[in-house]
C-alpha atoms as a PDB file:
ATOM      1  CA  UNK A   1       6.668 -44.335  -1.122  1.00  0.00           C
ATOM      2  CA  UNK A   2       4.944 -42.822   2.466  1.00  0.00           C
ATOM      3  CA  UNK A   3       7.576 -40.300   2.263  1.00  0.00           C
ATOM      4  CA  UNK A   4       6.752 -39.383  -1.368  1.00  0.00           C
ATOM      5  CA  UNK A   5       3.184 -39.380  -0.811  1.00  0.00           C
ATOM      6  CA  UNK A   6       3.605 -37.241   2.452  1.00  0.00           C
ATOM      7  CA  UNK A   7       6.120 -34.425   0.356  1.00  0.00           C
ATOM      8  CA  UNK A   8       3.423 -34.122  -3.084  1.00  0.00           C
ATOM      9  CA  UNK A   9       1.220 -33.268  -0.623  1.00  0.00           C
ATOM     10  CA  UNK A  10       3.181 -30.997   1.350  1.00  0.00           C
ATOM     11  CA  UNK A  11       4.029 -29.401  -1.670  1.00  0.00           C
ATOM     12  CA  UNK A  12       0.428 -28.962  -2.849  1.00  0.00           C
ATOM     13  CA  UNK A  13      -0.271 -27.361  -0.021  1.00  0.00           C
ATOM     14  CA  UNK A  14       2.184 -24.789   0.130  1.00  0.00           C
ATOM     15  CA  UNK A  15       1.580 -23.973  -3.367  1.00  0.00           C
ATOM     16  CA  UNK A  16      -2.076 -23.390  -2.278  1.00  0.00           C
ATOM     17  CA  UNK A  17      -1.065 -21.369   0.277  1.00  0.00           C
ATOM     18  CA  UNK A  18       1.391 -19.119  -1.854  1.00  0.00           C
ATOM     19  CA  UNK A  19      -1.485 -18.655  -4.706  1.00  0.00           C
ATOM     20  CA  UNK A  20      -4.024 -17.669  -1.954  1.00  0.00           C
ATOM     21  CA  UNK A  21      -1.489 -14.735  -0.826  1.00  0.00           C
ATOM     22  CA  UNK A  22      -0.969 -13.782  -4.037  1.00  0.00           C
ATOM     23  CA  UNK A  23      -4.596 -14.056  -4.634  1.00  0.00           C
ATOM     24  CA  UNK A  24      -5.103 -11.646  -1.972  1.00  0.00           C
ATOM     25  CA  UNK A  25      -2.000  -9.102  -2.843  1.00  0.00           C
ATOM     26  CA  UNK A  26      -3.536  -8.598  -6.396  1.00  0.00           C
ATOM     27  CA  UNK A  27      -6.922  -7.892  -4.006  1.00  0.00           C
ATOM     28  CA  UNK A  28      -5.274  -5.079  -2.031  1.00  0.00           C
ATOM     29  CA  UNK A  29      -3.194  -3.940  -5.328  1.00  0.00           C
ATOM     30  CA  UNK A  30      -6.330  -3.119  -7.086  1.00  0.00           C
ATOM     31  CA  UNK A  31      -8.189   0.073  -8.289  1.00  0.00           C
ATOM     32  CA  UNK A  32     -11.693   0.273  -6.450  1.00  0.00           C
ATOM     33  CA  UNK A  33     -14.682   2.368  -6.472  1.00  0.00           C
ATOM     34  CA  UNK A  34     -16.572   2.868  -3.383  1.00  0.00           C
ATOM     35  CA  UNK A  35     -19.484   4.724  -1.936  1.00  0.00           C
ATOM     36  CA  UNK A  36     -19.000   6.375   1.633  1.00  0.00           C
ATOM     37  CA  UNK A  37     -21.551   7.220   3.774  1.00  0.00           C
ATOM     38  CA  UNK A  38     -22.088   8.584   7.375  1.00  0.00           C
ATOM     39  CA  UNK A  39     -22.366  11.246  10.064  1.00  0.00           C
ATOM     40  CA  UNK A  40     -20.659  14.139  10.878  1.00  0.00           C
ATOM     41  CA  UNK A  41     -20.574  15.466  14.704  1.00  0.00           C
ATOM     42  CA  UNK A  42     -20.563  19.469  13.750  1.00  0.00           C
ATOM     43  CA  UNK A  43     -19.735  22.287  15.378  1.00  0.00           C
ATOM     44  CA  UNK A  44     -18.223  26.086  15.215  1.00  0.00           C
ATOM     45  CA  UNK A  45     -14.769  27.174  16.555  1.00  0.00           C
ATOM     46  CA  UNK A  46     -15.028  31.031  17.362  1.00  0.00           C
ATOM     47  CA  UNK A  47     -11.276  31.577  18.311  1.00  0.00           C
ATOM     48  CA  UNK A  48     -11.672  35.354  18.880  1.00  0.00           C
ATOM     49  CA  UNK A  49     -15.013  35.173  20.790  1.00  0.00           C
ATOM     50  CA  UNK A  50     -14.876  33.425  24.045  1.00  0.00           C
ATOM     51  CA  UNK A  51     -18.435  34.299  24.678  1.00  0.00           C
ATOM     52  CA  UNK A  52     -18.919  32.177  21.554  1.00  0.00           C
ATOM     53  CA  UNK A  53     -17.287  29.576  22.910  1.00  0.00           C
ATOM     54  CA  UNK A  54     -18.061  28.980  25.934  1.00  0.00           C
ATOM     55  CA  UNK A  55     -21.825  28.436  24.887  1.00  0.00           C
ATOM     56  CA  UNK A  56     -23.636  24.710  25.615  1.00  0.00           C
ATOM     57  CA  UNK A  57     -23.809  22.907  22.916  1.00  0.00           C
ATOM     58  CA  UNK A  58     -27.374  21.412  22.091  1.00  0.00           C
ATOM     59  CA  UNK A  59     -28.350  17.781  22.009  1.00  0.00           C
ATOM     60  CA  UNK A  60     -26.368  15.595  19.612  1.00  0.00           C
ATOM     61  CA  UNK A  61     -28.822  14.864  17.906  1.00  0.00           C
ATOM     62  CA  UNK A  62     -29.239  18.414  16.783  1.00  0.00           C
ATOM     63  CA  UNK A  63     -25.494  18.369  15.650  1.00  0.00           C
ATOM     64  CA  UNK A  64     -25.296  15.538  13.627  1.00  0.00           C
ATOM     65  CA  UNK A  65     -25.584  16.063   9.919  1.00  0.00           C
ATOM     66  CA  UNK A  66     -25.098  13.326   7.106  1.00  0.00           C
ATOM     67  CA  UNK A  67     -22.027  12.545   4.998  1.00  0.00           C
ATOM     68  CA  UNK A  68     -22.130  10.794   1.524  1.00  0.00           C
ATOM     69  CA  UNK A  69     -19.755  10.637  -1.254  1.00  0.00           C
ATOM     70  CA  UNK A  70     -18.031   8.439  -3.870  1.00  0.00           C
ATOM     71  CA  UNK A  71     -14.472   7.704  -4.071  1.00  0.00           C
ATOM     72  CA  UNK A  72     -11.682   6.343  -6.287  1.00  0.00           C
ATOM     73  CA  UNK A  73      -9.203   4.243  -4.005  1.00  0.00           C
ATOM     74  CA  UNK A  74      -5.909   4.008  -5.884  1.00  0.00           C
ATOM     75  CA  UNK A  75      -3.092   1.673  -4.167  1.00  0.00           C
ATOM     76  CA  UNK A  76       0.047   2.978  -4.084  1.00  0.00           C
ATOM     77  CA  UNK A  77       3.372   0.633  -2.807  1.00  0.00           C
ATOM     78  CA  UNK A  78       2.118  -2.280  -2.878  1.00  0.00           C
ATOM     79  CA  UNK A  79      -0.797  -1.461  -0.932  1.00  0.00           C
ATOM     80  CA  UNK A  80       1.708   0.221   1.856  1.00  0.00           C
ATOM     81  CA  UNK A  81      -0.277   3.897   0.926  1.00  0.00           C
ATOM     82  CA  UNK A  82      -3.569   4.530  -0.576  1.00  0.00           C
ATOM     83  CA  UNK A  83      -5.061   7.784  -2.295  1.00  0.00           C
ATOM     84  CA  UNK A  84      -8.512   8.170  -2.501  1.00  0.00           C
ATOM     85  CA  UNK A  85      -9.922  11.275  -4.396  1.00  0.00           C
ATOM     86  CA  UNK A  86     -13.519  11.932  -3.046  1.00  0.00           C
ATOM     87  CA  UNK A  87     -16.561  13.710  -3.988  1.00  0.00           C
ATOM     88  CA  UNK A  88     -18.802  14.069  -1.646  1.00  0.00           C
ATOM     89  CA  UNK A  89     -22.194  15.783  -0.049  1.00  0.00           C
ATOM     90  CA  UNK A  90     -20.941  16.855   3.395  1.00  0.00           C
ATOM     91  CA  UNK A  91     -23.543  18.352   6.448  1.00  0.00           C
ATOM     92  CA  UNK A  92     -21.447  20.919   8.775  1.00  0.00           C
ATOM     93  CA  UNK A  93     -22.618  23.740  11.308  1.00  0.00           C
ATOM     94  CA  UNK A  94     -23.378  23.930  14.697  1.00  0.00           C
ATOM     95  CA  UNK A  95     -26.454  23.761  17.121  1.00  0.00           C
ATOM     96  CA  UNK A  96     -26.292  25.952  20.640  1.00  0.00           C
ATOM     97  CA  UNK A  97     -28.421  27.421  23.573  1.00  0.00           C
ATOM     98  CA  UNK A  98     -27.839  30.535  25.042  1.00  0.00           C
ATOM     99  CA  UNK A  99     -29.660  32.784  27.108  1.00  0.00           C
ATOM    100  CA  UNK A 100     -31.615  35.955  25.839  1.00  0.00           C
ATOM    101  CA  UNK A 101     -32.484  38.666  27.875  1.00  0.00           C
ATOM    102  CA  UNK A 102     -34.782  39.842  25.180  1.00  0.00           C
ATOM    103  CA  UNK A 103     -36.661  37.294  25.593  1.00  0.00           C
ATOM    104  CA  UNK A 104     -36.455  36.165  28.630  1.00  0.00           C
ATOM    105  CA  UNK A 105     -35.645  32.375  27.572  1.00  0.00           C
ATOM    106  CA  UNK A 106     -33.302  29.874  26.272  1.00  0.00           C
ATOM    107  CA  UNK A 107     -32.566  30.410  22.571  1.00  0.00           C
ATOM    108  CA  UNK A 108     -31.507  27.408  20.528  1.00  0.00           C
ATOM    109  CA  UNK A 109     -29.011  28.984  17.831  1.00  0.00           C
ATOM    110  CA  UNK A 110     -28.752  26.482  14.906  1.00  0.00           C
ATOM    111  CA  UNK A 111     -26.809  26.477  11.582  1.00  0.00           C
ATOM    112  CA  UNK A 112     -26.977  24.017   9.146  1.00  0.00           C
ATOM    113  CA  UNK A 113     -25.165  24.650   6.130  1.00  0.00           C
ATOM    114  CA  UNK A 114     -24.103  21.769   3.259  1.00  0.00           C
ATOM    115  CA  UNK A 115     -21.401  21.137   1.022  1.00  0.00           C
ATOM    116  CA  UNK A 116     -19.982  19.973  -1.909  1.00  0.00           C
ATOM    117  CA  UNK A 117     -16.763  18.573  -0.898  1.00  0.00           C
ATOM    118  CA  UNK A 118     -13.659  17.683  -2.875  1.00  0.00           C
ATOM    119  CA  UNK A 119     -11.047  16.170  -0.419  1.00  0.00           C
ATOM    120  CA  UNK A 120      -8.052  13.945  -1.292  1.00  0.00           C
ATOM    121  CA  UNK A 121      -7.324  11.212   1.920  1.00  0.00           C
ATOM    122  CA  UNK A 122      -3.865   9.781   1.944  1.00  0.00           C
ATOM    123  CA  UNK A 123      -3.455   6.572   3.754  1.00  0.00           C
ATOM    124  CA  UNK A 124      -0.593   4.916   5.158  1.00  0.00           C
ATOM    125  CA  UNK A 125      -2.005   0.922   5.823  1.00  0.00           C
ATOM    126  CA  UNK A 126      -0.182  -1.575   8.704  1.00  0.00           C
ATOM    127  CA  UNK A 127      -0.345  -5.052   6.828  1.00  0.00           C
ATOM    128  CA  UNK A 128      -2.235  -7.102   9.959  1.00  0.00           C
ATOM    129  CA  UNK A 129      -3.238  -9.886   7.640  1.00  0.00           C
ATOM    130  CA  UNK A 130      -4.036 -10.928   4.357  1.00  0.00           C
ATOM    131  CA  UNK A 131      -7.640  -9.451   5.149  1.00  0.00           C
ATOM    132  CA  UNK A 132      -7.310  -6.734   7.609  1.00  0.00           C
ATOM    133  CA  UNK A 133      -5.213  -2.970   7.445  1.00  0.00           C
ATOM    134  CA  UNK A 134      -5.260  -0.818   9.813  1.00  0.00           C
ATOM    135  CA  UNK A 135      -4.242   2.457   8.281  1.00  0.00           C
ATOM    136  CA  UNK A 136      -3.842   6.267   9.124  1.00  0.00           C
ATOM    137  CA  UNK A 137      -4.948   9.243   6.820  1.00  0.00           C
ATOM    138  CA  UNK A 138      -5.217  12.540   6.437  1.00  0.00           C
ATOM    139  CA  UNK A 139      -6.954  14.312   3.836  1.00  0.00           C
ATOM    140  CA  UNK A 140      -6.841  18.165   2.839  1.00  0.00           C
ATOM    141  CA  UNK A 141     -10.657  19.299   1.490  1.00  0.00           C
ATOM    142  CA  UNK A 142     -12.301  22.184  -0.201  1.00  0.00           C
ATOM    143  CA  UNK A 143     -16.378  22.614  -0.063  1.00  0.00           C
ATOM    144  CA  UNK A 144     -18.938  24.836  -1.904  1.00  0.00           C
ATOM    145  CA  UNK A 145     -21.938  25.733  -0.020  1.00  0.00           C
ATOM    146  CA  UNK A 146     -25.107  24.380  -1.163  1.00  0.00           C
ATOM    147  CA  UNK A 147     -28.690  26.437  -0.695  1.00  0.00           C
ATOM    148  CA  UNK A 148     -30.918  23.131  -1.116  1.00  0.00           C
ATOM    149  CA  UNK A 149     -29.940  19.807  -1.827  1.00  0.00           C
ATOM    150  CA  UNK A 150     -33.862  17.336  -1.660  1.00  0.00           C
ATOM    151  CA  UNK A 151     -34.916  17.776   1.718  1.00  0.00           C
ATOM    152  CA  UNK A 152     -31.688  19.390   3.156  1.00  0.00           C
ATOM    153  CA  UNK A 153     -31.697  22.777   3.445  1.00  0.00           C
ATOM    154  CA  UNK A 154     -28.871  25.077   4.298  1.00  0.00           C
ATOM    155  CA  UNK A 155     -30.295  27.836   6.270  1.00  0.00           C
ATOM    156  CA  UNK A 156     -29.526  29.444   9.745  1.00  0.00           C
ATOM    157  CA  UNK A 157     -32.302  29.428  12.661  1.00  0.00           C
ATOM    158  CA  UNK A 158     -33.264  30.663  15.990  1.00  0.00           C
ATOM    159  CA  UNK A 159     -35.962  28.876  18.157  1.00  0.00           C
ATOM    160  CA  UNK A 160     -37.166  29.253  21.472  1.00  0.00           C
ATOM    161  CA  UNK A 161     -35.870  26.493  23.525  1.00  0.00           C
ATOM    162  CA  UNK A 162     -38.412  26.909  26.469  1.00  0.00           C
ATOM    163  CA  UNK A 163     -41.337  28.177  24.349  1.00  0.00           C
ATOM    164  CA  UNK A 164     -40.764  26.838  20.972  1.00  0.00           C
ATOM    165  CA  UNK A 165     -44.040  28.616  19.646  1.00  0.00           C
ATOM    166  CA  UNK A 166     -43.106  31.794  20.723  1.00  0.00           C
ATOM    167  CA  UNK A 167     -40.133  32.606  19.037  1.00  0.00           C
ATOM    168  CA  UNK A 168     -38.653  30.690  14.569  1.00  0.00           C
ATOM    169  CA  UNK A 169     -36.700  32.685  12.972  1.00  0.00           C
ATOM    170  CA  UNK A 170     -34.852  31.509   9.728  1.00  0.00           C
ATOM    171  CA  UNK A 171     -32.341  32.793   7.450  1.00  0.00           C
ATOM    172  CA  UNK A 172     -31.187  30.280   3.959  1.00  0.00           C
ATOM    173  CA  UNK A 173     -27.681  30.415   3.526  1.00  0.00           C
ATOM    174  CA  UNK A 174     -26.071  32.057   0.807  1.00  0.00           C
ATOM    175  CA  UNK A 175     -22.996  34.203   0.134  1.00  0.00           C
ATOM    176  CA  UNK A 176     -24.576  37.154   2.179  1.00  0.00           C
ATOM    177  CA  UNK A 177     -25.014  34.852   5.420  1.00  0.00           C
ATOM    178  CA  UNK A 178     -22.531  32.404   4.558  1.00  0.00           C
ATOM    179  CA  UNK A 179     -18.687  32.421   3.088  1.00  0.00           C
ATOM    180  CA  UNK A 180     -19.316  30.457  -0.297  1.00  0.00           C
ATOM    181  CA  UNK A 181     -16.322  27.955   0.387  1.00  0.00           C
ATOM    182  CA  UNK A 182     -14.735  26.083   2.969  1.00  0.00           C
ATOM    183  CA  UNK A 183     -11.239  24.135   2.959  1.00  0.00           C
ATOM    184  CA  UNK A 184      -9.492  22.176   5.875  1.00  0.00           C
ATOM    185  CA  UNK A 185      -7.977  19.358   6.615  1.00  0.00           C
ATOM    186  CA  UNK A 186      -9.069  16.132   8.072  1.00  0.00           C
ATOM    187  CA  UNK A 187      -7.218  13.444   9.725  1.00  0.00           C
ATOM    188  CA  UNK A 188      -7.919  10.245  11.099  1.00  0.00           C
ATOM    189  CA  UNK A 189      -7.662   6.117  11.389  1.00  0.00           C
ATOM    190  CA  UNK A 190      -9.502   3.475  10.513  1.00  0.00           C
ATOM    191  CA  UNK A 191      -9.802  -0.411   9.211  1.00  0.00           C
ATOM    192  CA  UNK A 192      -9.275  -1.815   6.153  1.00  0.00           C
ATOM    193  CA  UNK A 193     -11.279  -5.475   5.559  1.00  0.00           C
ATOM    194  CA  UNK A 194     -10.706  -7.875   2.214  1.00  0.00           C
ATOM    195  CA  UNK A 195     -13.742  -9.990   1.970  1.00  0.00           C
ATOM    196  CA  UNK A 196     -13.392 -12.801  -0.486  1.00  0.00           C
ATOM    197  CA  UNK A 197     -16.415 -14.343  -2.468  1.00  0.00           C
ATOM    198  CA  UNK A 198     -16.583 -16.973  -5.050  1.00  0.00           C
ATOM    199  CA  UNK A 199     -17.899 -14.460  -7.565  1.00  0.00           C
ATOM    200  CA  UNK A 200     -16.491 -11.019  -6.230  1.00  0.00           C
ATOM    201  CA  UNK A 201     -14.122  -9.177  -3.944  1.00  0.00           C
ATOM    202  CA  UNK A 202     -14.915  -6.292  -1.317  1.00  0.00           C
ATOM    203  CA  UNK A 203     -13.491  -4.033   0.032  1.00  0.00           C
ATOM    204  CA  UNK A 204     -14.989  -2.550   3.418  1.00  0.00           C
ATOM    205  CA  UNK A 205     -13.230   0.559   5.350  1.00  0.00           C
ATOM    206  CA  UNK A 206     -14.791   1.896   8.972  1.00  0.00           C
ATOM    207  CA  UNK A 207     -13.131   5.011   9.854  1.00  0.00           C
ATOM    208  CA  UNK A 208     -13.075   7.810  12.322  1.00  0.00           C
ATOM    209  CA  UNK A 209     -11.755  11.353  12.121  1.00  0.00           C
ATOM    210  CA  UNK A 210     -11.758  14.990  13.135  1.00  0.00           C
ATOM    211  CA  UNK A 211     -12.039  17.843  10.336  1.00  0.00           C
ATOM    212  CA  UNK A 212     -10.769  21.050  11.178  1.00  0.00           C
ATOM    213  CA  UNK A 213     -11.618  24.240   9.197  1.00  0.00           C
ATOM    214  CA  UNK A 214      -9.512  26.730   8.386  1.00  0.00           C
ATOM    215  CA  UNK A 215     -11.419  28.972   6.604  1.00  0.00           C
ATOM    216  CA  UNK A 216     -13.196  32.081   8.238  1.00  0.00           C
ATOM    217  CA  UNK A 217     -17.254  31.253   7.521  1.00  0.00           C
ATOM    218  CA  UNK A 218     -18.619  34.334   8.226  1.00  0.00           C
ATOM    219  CA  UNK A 219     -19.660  35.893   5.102  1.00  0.00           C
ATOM    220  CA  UNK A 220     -17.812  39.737   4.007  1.00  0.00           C
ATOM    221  CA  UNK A 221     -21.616  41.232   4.604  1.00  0.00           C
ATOM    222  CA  UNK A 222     -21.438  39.892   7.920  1.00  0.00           C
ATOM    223  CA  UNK A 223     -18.559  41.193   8.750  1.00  0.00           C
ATOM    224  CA  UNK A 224     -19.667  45.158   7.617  1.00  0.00           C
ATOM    225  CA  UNK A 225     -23.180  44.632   8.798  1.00  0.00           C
ATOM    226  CA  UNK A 226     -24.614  44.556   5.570  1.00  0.00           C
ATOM    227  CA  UNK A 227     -26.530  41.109   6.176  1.00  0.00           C
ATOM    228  CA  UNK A 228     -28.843  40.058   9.349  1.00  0.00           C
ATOM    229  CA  UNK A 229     -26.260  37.925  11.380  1.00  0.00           C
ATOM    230  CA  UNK A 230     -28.263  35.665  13.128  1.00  0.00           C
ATOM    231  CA  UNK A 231     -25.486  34.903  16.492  1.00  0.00           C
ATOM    232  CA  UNK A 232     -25.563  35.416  20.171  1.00  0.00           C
ATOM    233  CA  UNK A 233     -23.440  38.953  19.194  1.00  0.00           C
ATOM    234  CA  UNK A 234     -25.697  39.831  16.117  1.00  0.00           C
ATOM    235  CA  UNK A 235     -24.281  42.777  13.908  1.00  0.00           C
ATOM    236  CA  UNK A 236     -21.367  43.056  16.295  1.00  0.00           C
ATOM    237  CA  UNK A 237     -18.830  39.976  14.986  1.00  0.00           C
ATOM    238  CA  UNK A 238     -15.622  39.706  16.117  1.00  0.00           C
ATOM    239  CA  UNK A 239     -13.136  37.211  14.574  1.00  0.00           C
ATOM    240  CA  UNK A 240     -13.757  34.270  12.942  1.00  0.00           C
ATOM    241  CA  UNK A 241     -15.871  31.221  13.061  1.00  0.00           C
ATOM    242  CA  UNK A 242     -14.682  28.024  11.710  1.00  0.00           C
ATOM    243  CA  UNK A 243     -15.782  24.334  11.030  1.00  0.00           C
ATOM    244  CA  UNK A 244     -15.382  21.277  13.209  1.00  0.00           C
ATOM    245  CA  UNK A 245     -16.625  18.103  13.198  1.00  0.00           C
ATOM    246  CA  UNK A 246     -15.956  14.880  14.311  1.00  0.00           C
ATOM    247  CA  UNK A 247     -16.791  12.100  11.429  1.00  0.00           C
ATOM    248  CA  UNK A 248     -17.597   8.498  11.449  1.00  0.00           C
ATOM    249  CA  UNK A 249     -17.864   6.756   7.898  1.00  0.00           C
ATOM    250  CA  UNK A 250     -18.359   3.455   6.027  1.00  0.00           C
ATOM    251  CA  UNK A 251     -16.769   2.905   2.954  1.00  0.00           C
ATOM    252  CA  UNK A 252     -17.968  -0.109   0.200  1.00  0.00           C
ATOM    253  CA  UNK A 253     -15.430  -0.551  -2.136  1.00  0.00           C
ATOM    254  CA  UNK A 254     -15.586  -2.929  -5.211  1.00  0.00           C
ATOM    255  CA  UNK A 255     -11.817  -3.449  -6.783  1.00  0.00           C
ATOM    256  CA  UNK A 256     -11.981  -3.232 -10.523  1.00  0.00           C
ATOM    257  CA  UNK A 257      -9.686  -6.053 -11.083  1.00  0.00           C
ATOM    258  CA  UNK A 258     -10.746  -9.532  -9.884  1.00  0.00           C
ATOM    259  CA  UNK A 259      -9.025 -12.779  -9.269  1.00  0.00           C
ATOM    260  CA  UNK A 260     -10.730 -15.691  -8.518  1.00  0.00           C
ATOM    261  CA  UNK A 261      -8.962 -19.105  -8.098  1.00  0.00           C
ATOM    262  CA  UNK A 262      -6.326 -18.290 -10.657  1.00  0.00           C
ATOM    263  CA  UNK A 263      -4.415 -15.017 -11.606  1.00  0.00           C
ATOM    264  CA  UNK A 264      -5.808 -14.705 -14.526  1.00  0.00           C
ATOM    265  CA  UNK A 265      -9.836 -13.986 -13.926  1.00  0.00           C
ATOM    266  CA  UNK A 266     -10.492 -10.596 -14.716  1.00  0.00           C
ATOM    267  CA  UNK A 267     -14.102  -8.491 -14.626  1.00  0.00           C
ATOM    268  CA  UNK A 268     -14.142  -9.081 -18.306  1.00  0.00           C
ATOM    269  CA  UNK A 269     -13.171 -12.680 -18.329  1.00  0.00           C
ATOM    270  CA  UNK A 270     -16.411 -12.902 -16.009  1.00  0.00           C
ATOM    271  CA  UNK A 271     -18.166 -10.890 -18.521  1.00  0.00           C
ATOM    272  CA  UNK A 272     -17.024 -12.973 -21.023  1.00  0.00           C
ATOM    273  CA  UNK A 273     -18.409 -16.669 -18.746  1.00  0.00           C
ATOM    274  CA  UNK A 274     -21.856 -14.901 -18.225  1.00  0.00           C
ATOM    275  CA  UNK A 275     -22.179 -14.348 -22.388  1.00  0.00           C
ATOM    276  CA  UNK A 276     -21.390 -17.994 -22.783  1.00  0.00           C
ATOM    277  CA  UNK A 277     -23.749 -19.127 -19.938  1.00  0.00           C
ATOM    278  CA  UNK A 278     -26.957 -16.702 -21.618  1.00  0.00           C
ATOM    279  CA  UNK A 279     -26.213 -18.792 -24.916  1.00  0.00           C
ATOM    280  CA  UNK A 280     -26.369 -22.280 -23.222  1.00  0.00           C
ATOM    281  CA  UNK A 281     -29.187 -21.286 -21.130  1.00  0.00           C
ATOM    282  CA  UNK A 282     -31.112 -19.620 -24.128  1.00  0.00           C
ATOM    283  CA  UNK A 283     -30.775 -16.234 -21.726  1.00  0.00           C
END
C-alpha cells in the first residue's frame, strides 16, 4: 500500500513537472509585442579623414542620445531563432573638441541628428532554462532623418568649449546638411527572461550591441559646397562620414497567447472570466 501511495505521488509529480515545461514552451513559442527603450553611445567614422578621426571625443554625456521603438517578436523553431521587426525613434551623431586657430579656443563640434528606424533583428537563443536565453542577433536597419521630433531637435552646432558665450552656432538638419537616409547593420547579444504570473506572462530582453553605418551622411550639397558644412575641414570634405554607436536596450514584451495552469487559457478565455466576474460583481 506504502509503495502505491509513494508511486501516485511520484507520478503526480512528474506530471506537474512535464505540464510546467510545457507551460513554459508554449511561453517562449508565443507571438509578443514589446516596447524597447534605451541609449545609444554615438559617434562618426570619417574613414578618409584621419584628421577627423583622430579628434577627442567630448564627454559621454554629450554622446548619448535616446532609443525607443516597438517591436513584433515572432518565434521561429521552437523558440531556437527569433525575428523581431522594429520601428523605432533612434538618436545618432557625434560630439567632438578640436582646436581653432580662429578663435583661439577649444571648439566643441556637435551633431545630433534623429531617425526613424526600420530594422529587422534576427536572433539565434541558447536554451539555459525554462526562464532564461541567452541569444545572439544581428539586425540590418534603414533610418529617415527627422528635423524635430517634441523636444529633440536634429540640428548641427558649434560652441566654444573654453568661452561658451563667445562663440553658438547652429545649423537644423535637413537634406542640404544631412543625407536624408541611413542603413547599417547592427549586431549584438543579450538575455532573454520568462517571468511567470498568476494572471500574465513577460517577457524581458537586456541587450547590448554595436551599429555600424554604411551609408555616406554627408549630404550631395556638402559635398559641392553648396551648403555651410559645419566640420573641423568646413567646405573642404573629403570622403565619407558614417554612423556608429554603441547601444544598450530594454525590451518589455507581453506574449499574445497565454497559458495559465492548463493549456488551454488563452487572452480571450481571460477576457471571457473578467465578463463573467463584472456580471456577478454588478461591474
Amino acid at each position: 500500500m506504502k509503495k502505491t501511495i509513494l508511486f501516485l505521488l511520484i507520478l503526480a509529480l512528474v506530471g506537474q513537472m512535464t505540464a510546467q515545461q510545457t507551460n513554459n514552451k508554449k511561453h517562449h513559442e508565443a507571438v509578443a509585442i514589446g516596447l524597447r527603450f534605451g541609449g545609444n553611445l554615438a559617434s562618426y567614422s570619417y574613414p578618409n579623414n584621419e584628421s577627423l578621426n583622430t579628434l577627442a571625443f567630448d564627454t559621454l554625456m554629450n554622446r548619448v542620445r535616446p532609443m525607443l521603438g516597438l517591436n513584433v517578436e515572432i518565434p521561429l523553431f521552437n523558440g531556437y531563432m527569433y525575428v523581431a521587426p522594429e520601428v523605432s525613434f533612434m538618436g545618432r551623431g557625434d560630439s567632438r573638441l578640436f582646436l581653432s586657430t580662429a578663435v583661439d579656443n577649444h571648439v566643441r563640434y556637435q551633431a545630433k541628428v534623429n531617425y526613424l528606424e526600420a530594422r529587422l533583428p534576427i536572433s539565434i537563443a541558447i536554451p539555459a532554462t525554462s526562464w532564461l536565453k541567452p541569444y545572439v542577433f544581428a539586425a540590418p536597419s534603414f533610418g529617415v532623418v527627422l528635423d524635430t521630433v517634441g523636444p529633440f531637435k536634429s540640428q548641427l552646432s558649434q560652441s566654444s568649449f573654453d568661452r561658451p558665450q563667445s562663440m553658438h552656432d547652429t545649423l537644423a538638419v535637413s537634406t542640404s546638411n544631412m543625407a536624408p537616409y541611413d542603413y547599417g547593420v547592427t549586431m549584438g547579444g543579450g538575455l532573454r527572461f520568462l517571468l511567470n504570473f498568476t494572471s500574465f506572462a513577460m517577457v524581458v530582453k537586456v541587450e547590448g550591441g554595436y551599429h555600424l553605418g554604411l551609408c555616406d551622411t554627408y549630404s550631395e550639397k556638402e559635398h559641392t559646397d553648396q551648403a555651410q558644412a559645419m566640420n573641423v575641414n568646413a567646405y573642404n570634405i573629403t570622403g565619407t562620414r558614417l554612423n556608429r554607436g554603441i547601444e544598450a536596450a530594454i525590451t518589455i514584451a507581453i506574449p499574445l497567447e497565454f497559458h495559465s495552469s492548463d493549456d488551454c487559457f488563452y487572452w480571450s478565455d481571460m477576457n471571457k472570466r473578467n465578463n463573467r466576474n463584472r456580471g456577478l460583481y454588478g461591474f
